[in-house]
PDB file of N, CA and C in Angstrom:
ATOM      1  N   UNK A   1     -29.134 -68.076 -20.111  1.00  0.00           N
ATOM      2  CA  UNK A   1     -28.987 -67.873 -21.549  1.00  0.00           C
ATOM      3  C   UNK A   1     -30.300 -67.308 -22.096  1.00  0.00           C
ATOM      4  N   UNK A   2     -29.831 -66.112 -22.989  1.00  0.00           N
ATOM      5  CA  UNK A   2     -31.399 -65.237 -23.454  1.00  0.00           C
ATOM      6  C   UNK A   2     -31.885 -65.959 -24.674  1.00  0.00           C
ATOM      7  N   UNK A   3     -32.630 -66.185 -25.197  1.00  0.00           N
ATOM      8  CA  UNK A   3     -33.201 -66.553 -26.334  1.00  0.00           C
ATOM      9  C   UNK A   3     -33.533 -65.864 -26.980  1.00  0.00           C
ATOM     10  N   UNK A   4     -32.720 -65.208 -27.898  1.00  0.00           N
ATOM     11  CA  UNK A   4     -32.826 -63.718 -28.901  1.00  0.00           C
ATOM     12  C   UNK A   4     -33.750 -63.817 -29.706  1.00  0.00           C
ATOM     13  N   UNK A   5     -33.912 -64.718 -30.192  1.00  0.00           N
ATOM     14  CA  UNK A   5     -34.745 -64.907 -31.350  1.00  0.00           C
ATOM     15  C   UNK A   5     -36.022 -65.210 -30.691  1.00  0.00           C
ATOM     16  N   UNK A   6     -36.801 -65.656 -29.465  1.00  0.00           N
ATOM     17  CA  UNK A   6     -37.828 -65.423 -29.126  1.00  0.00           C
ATOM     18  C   UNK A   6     -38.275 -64.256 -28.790  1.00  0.00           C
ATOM     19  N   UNK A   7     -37.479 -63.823 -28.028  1.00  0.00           N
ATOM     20  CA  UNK A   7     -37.623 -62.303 -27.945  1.00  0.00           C
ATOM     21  C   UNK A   7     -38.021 -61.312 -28.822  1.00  0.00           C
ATOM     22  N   UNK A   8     -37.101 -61.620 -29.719  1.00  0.00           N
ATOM     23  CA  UNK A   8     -37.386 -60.792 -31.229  1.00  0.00           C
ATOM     24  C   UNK A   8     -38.628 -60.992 -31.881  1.00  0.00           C
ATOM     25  N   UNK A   9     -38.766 -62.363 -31.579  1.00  0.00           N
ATOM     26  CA  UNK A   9     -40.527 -62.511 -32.261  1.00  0.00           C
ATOM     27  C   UNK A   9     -42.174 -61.903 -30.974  1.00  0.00           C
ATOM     28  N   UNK A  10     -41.201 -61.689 -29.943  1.00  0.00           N
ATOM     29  CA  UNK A  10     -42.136 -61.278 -29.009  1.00  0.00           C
ATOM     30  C   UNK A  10     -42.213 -60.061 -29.222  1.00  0.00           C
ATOM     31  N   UNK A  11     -41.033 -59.280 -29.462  1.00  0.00           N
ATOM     32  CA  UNK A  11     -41.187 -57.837 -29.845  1.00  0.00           C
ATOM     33  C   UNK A  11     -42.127 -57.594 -31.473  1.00  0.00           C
ATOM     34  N   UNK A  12     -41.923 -58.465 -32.423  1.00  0.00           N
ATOM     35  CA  UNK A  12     -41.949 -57.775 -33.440  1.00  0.00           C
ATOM     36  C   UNK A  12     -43.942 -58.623 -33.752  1.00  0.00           C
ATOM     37  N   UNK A  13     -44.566 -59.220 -32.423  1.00  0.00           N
ATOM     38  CA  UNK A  13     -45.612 -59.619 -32.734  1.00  0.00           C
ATOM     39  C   UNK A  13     -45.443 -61.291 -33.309  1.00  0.00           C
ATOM     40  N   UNK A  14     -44.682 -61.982 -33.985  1.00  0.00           N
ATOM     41  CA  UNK A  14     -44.885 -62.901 -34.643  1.00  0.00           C
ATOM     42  C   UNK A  14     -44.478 -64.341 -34.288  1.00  0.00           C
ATOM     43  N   UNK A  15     -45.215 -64.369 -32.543  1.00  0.00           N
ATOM     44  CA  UNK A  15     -45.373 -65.634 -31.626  1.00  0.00           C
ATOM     45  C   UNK A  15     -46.693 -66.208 -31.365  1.00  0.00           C
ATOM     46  N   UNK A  16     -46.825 -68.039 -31.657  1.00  0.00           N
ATOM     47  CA  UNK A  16     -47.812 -67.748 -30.858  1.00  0.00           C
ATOM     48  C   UNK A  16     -48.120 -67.493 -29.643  1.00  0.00           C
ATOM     49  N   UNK A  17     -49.658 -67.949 -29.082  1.00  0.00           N
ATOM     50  CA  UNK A  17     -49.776 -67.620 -27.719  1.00  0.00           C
ATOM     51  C   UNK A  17     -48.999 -68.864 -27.064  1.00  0.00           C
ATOM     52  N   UNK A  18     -48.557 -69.951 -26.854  1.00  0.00           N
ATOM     53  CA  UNK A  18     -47.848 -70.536 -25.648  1.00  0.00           C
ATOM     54  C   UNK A  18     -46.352 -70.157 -25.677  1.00  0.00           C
ATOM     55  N   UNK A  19     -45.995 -69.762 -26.398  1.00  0.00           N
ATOM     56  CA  UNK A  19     -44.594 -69.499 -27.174  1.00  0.00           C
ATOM     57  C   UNK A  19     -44.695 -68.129 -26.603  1.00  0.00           C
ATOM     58  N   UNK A  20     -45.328 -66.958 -26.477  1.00  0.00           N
ATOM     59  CA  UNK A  20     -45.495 -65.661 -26.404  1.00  0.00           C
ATOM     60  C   UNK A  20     -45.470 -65.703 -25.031  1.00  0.00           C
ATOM     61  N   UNK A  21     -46.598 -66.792 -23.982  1.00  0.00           N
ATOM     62  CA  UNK A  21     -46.599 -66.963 -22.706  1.00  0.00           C
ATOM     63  C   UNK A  21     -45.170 -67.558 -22.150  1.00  0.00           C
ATOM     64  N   UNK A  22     -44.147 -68.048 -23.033  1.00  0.00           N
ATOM     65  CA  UNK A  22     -42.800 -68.522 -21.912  1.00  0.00           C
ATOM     66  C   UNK A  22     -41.728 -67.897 -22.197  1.00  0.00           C
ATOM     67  N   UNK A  23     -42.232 -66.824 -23.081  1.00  0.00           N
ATOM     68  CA  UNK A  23     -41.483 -65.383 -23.463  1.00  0.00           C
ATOM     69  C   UNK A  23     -41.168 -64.782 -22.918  1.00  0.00           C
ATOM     70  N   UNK A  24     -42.775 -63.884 -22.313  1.00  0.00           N
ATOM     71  CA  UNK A  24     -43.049 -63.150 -21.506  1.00  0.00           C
ATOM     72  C   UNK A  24     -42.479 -63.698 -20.357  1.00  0.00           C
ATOM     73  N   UNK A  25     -42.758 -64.798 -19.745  1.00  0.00           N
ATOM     74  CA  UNK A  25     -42.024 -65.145 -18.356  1.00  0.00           C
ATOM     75  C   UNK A  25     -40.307 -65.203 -18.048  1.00  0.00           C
ATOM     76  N   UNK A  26     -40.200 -65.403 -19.167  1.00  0.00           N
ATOM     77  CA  UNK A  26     -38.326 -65.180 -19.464  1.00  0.00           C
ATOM     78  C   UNK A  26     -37.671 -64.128 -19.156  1.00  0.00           C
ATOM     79  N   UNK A  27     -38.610 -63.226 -19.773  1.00  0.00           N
ATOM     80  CA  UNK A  27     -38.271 -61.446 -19.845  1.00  0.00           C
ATOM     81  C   UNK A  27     -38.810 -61.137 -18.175  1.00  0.00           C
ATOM     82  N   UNK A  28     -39.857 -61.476 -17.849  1.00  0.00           N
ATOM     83  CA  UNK A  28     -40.071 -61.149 -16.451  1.00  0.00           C
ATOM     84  C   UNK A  28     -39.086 -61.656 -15.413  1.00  0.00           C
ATOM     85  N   UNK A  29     -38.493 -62.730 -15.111  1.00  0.00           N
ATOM     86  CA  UNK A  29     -37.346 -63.480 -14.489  1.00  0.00           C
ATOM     87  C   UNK A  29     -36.454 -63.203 -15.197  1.00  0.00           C
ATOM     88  N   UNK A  30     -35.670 -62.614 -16.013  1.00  0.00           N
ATOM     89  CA  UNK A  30     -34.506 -62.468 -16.107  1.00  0.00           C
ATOM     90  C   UNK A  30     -33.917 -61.146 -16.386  1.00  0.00           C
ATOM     91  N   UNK A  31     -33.262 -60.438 -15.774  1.00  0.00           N
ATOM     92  CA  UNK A  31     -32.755 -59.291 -16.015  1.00  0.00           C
ATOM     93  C   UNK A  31     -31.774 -59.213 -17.374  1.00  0.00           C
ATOM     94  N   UNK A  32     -31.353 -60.066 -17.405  1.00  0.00           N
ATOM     95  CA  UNK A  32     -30.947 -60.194 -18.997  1.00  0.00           C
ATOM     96  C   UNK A  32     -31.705 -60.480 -20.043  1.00  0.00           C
ATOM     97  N   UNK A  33     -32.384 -61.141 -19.964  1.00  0.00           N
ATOM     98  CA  UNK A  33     -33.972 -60.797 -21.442  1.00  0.00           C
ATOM     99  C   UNK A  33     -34.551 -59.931 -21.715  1.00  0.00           C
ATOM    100  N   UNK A  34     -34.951 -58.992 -19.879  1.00  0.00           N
ATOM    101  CA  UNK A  34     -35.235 -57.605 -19.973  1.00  0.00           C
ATOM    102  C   UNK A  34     -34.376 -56.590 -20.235  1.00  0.00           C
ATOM    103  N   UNK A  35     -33.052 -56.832 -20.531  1.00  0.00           N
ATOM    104  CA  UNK A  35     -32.267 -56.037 -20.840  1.00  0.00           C
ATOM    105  C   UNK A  35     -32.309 -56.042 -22.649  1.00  0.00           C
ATOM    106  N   UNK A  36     -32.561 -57.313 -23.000  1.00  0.00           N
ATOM    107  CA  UNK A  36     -32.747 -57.569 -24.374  1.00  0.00           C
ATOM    108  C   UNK A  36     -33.900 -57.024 -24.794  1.00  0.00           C
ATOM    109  N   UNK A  37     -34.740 -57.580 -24.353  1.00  0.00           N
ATOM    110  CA  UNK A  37     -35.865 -56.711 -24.934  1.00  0.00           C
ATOM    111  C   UNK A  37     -36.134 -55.119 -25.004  1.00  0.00           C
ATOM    112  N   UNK A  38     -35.623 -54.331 -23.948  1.00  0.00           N
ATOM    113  CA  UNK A  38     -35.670 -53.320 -24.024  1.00  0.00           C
ATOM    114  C   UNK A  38     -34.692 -52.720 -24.894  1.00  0.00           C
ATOM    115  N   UNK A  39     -33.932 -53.193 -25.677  1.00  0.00           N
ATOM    116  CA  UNK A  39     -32.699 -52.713 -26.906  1.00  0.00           C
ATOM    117  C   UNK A  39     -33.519 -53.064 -27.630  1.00  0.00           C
ATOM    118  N   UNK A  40     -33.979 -54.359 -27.627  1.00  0.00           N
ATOM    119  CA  UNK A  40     -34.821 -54.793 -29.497  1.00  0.00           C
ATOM    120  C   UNK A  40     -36.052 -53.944 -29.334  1.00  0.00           C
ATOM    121  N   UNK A  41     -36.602 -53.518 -28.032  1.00  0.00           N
ATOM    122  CA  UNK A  41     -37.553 -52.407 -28.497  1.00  0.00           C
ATOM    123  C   UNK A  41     -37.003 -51.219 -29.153  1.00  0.00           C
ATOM    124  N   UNK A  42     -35.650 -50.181 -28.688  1.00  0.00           N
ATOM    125  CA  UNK A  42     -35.036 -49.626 -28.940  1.00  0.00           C
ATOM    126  C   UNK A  42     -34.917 -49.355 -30.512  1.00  0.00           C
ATOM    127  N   UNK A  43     -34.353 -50.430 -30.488  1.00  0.00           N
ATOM    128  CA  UNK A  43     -33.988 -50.675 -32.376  1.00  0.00           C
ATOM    129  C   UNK A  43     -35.179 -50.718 -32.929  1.00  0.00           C
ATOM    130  N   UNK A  44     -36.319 -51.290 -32.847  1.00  0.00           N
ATOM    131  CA  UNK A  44     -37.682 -51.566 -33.268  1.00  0.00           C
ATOM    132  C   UNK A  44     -38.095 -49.955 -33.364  1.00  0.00           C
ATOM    133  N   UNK A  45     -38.252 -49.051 -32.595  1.00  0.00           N
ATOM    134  CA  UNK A  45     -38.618 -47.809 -32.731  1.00  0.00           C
ATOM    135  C   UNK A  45     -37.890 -46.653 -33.913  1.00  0.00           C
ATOM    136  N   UNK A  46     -36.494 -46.760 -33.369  1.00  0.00           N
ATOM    137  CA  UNK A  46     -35.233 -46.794 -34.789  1.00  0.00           C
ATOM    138  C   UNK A  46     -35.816 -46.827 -35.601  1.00  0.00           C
ATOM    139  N   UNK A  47     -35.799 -47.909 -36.137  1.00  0.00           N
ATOM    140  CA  UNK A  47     -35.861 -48.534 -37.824  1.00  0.00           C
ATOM    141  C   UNK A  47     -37.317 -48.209 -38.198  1.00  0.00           C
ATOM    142  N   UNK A  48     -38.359 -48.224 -37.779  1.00  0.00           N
ATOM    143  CA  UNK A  48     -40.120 -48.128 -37.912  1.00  0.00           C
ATOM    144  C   UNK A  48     -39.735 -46.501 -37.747  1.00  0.00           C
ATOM    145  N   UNK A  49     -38.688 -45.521 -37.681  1.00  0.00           N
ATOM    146  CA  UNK A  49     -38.602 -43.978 -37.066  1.00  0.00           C
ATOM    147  C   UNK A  49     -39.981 -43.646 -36.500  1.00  0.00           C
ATOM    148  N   UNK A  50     -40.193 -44.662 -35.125  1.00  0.00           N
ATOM    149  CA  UNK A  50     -41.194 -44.117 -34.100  1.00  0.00           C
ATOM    150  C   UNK A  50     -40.139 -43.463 -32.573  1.00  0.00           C
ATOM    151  N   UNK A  51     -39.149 -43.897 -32.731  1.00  0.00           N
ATOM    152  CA  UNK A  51     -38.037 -43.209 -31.406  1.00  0.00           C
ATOM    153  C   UNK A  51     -38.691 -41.794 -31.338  1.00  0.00           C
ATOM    154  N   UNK A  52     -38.760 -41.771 -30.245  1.00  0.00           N
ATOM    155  CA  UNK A  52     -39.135 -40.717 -29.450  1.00  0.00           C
ATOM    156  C   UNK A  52     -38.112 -39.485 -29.848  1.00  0.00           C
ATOM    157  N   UNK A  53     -38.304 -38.435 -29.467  1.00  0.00           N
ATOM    158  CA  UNK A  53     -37.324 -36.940 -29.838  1.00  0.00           C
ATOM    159  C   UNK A  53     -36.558 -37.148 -28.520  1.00  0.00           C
ATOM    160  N   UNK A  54     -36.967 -37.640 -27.503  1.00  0.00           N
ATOM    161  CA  UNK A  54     -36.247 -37.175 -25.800  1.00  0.00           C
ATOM    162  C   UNK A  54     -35.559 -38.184 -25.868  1.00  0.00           C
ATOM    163  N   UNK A  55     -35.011 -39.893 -26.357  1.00  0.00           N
ATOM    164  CA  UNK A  55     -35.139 -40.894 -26.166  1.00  0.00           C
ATOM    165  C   UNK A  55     -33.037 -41.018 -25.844  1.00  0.00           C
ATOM    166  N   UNK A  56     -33.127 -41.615 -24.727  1.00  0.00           N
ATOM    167  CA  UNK A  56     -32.057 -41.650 -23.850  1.00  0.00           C
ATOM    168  C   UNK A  56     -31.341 -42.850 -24.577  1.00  0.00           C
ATOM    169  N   UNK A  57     -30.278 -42.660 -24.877  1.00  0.00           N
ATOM    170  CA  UNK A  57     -29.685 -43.485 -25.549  1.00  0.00           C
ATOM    171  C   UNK A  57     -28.352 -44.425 -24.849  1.00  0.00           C
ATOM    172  N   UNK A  58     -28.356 -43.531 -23.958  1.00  0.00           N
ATOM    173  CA  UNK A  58     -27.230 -44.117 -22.650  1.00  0.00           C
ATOM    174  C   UNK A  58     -27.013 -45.661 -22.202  1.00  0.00           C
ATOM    175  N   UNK A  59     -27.791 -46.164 -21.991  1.00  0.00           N
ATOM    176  CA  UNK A  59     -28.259 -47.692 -21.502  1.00  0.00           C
ATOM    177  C   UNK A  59     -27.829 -48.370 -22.935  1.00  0.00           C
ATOM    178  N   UNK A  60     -28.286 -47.613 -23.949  1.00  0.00           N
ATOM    179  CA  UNK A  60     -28.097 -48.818 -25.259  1.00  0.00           C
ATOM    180  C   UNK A  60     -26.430 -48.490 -25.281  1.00  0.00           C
ATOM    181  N   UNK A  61     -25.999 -47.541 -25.225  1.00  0.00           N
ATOM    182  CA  UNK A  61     -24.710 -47.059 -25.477  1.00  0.00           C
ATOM    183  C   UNK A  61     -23.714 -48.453 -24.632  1.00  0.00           C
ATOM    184  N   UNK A  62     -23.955 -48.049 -23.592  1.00  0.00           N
ATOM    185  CA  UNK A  62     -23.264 -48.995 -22.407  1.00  0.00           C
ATOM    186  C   UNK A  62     -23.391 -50.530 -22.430  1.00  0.00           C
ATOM    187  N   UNK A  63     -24.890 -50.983 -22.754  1.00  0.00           N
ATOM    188  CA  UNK A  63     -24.496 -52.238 -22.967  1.00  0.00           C
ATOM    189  C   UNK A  63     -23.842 -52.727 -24.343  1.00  0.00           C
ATOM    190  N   UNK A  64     -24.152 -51.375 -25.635  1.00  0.00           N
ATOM    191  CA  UNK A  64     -23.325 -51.999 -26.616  1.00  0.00           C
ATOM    192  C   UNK A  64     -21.288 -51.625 -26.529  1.00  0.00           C
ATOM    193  N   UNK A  65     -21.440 -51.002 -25.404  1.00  0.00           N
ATOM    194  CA  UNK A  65     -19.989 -51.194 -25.252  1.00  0.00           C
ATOM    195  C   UNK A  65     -19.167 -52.234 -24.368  1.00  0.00           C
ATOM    196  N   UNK A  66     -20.039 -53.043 -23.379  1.00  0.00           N
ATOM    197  CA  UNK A  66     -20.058 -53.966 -23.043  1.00  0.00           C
ATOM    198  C   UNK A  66     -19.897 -55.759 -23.660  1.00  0.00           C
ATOM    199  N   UNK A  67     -20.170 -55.405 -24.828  1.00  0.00           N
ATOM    200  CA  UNK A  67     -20.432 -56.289 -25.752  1.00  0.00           C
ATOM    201  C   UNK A  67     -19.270 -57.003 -26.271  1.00  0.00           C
ATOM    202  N   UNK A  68     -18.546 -58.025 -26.700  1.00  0.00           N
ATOM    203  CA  UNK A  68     -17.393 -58.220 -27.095  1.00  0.00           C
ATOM    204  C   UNK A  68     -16.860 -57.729 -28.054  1.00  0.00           C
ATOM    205  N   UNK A  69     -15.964 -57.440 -28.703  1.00  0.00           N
ATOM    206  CA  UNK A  69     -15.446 -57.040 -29.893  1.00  0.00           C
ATOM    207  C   UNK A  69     -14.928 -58.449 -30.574  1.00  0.00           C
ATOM    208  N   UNK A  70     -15.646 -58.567 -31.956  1.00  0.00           N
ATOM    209  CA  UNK A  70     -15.741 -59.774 -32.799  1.00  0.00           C
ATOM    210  C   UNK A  70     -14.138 -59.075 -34.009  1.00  0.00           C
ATOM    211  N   UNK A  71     -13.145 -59.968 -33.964  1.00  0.00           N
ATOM    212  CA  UNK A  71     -12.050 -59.699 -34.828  1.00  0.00           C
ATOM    213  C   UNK A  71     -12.327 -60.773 -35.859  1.00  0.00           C
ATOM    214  N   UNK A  72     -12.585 -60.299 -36.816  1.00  0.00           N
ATOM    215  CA  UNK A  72     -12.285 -61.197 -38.128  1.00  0.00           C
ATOM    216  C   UNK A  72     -10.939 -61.751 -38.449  1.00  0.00           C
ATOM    217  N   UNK A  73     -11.119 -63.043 -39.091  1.00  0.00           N
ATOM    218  CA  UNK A  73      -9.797 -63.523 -38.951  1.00  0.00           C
ATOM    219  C   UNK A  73      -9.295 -62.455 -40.568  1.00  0.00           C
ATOM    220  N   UNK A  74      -8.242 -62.070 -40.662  1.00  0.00           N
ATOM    221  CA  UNK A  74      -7.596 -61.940 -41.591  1.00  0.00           C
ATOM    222  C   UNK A  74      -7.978 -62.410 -43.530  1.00  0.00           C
ATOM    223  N   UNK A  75      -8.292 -61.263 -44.198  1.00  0.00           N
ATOM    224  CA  UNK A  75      -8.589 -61.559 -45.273  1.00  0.00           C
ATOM    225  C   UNK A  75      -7.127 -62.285 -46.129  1.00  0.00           C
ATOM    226  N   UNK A  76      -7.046 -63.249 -46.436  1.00  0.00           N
ATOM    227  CA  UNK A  76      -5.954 -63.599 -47.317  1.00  0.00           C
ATOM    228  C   UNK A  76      -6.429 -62.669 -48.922  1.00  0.00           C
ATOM    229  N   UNK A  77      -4.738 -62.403 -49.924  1.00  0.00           N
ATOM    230  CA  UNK A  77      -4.794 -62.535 -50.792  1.00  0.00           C
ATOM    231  C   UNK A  77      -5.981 -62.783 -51.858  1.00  0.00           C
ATOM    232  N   UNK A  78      -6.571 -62.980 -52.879  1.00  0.00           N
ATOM    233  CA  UNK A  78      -7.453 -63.474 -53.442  1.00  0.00           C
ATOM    234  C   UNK A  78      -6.316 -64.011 -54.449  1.00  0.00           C
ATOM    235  N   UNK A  79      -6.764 -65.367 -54.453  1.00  0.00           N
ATOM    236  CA  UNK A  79      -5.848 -66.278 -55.299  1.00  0.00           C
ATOM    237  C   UNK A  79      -6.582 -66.819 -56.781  1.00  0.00           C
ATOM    238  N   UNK A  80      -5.773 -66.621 -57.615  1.00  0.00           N
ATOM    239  CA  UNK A  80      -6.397 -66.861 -58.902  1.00  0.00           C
ATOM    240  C   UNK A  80      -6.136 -67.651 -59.371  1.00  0.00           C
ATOM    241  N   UNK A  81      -7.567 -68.604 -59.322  1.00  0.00           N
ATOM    242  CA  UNK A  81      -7.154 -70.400 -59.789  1.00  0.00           C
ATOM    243  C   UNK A  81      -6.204 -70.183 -60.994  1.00  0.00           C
ATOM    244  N   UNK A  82      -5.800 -71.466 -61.212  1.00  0.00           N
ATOM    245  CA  UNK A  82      -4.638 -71.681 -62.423  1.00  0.00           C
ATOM    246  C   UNK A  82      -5.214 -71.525 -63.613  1.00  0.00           C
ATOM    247  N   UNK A  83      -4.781 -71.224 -64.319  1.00  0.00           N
ATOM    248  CA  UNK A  83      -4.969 -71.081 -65.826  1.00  0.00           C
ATOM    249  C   UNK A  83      -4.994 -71.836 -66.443  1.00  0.00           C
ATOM    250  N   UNK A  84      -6.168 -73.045 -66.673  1.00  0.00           N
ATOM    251  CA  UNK A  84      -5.648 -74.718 -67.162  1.00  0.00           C
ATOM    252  C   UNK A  84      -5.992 -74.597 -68.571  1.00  0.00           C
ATOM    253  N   UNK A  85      -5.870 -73.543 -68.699  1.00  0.00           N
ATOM    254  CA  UNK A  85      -6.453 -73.547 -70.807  1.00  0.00           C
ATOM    255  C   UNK A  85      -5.031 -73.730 -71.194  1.00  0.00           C
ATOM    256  N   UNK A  86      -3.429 -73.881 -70.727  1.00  0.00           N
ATOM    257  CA  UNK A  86      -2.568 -74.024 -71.827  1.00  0.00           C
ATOM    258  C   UNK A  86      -2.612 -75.782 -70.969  1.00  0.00           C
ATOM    259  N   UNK A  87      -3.274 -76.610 -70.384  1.00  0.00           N
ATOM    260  CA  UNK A  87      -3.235 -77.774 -70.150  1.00  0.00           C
ATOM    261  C   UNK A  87      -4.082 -78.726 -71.120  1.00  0.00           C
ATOM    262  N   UNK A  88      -5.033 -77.839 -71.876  1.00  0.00           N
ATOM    263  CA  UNK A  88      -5.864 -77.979 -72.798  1.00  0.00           C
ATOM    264  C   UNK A  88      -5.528 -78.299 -73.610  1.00  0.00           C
ATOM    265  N   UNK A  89      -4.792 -77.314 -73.797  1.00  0.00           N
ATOM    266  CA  UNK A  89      -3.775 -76.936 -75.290  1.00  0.00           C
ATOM    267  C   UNK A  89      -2.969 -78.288 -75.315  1.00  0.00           C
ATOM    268  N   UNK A  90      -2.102 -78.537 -74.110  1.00  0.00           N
ATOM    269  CA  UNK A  90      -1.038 -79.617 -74.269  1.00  0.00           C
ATOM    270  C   UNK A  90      -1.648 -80.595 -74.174  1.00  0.00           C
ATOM    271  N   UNK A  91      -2.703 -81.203 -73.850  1.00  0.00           N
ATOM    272  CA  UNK A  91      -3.238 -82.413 -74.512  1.00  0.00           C
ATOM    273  C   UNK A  91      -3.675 -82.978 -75.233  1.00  0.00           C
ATOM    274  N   UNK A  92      -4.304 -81.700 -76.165  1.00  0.00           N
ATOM    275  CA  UNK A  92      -4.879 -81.457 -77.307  1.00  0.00           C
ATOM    276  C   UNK A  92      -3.496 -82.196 -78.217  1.00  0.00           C
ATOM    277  N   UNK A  93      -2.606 -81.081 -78.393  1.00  0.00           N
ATOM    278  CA  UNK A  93      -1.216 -81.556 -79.062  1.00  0.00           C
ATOM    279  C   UNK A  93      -0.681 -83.187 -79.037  1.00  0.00           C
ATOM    280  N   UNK A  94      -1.007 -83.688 -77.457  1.00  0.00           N
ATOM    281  CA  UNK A  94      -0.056 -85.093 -77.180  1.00  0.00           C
ATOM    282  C   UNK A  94      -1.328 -85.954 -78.008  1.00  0.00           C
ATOM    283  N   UNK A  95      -2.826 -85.507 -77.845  1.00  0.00           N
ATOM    284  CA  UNK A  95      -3.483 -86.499 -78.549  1.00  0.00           C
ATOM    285  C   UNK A  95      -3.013 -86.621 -80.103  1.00  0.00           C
ATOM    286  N   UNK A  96      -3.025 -85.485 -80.677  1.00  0.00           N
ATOM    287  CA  UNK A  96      -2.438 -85.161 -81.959  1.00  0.00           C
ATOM    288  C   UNK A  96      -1.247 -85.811 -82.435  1.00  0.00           C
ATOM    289  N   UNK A  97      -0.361 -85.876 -81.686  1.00  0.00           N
ATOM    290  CA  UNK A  97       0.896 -86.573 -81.641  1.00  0.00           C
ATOM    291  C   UNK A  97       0.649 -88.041 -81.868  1.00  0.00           C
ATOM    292  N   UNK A  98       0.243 -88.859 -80.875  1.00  0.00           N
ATOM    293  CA  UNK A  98      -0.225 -90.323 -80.384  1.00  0.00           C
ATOM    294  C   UNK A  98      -0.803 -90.508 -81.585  1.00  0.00           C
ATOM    295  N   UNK A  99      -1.618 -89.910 -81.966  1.00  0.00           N
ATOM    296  CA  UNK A  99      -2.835 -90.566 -82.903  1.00  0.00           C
ATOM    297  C   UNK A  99      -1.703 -90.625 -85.028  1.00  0.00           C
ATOM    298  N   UNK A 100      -1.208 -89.526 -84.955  1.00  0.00           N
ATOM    299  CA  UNK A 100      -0.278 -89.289 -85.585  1.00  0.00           C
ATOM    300  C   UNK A 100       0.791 -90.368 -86.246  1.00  0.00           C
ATOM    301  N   UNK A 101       1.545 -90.446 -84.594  1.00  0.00           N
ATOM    302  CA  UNK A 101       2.031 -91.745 -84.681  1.00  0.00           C
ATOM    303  C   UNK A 101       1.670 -92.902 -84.801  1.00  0.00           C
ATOM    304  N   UNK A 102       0.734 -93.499 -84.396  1.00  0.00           N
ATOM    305  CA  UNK A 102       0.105 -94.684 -84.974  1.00  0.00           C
ATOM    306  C   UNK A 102      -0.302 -94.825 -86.115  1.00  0.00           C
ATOM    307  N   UNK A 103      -0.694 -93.628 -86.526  1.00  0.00           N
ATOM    308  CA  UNK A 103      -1.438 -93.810 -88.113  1.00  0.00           C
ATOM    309  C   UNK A 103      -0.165 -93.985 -88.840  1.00  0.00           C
ATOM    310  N   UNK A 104       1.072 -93.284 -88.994  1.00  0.00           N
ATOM    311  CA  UNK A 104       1.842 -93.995 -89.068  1.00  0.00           C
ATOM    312  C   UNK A 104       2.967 -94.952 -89.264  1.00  0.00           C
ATOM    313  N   UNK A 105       2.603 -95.244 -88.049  1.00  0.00           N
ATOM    314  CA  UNK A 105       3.396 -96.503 -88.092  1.00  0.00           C
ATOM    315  C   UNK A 105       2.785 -97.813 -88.736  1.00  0.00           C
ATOM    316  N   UNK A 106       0.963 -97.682 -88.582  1.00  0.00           N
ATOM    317  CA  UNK A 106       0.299 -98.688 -89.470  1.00  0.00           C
ATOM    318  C   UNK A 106       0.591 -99.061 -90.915  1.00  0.00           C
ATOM    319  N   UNK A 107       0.710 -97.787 -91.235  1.00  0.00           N
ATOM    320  CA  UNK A 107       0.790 -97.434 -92.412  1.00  0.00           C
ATOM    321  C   UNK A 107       1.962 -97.544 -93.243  1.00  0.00           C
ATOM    322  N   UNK A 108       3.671 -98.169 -92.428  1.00  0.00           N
ATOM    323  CA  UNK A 108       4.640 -98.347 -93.435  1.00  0.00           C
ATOM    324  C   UNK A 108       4.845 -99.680 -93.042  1.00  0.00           C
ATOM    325  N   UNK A 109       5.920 -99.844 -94.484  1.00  0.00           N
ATOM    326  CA  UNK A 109       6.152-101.196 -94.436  1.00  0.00           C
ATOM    327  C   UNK A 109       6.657-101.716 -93.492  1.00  0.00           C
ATOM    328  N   UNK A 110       6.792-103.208 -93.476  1.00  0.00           N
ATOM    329  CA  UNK A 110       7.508-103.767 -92.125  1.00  0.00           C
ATOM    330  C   UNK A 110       9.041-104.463 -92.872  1.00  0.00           C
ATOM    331  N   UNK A 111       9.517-104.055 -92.193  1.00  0.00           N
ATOM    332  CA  UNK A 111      11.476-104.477 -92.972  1.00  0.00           C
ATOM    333  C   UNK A 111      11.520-105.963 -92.311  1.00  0.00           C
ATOM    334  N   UNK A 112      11.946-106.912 -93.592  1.00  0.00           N
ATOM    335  CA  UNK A 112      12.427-108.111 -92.623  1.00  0.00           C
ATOM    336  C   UNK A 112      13.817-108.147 -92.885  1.00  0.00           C
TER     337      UNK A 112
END
């Protein structure tokens, strides 16, 4: 297993030295770190536009076709929460009501 993100800090300078020393030995023993590193150099030259004019692109080609293809699951719909302002409304009213009624009913006589 490569450790991308050490790598990446080995390429881009921002390891220290014991961290930089079990880097380097990673990339030396493993043909897959050295395969990593030599793309994140790749890209590193890219993006800084230091890539060379001659610069063989074949190797990056192949291992990025090698690579899995990531399928996103399916965007659903965008669902539009409920509209609770007429729930507002109707409680507003039932308080209106309730309060209504009690006042009232306090308020008339009582039949015997």
């Amino acid at each position: 297993m490569v450790d991308k993100e050490k790598i990446s800090g080995l390429v881009d300078g921002e390891m220290d030295e014991r961290n930089e020393l079990s880097a380097y030995n990673a990339v030396k023993h493993s043909s897959e770190a050295l395969e990593t590193w030599r793309r994140y150099h790749i890209i590193r030259d890219v993006v800084r536009a230091e890539a060379k004019p001659g610069l063989s692109l074949d190797r990056f080609k192949a291992a990025l076709d090698k690579e899995p293809t990531v399928i996103a699951p399916r965007v659903r719909g965008f669902k539009r929460p409920v509209d609770a302002s007429w729930m507002k409304i109707a409680a507003s009213f039932a308080v209106i009501a309730v309060v209504g009624w009690l006042g009232v009913a306090e308020n008339s006589p009582v039949e015997v």
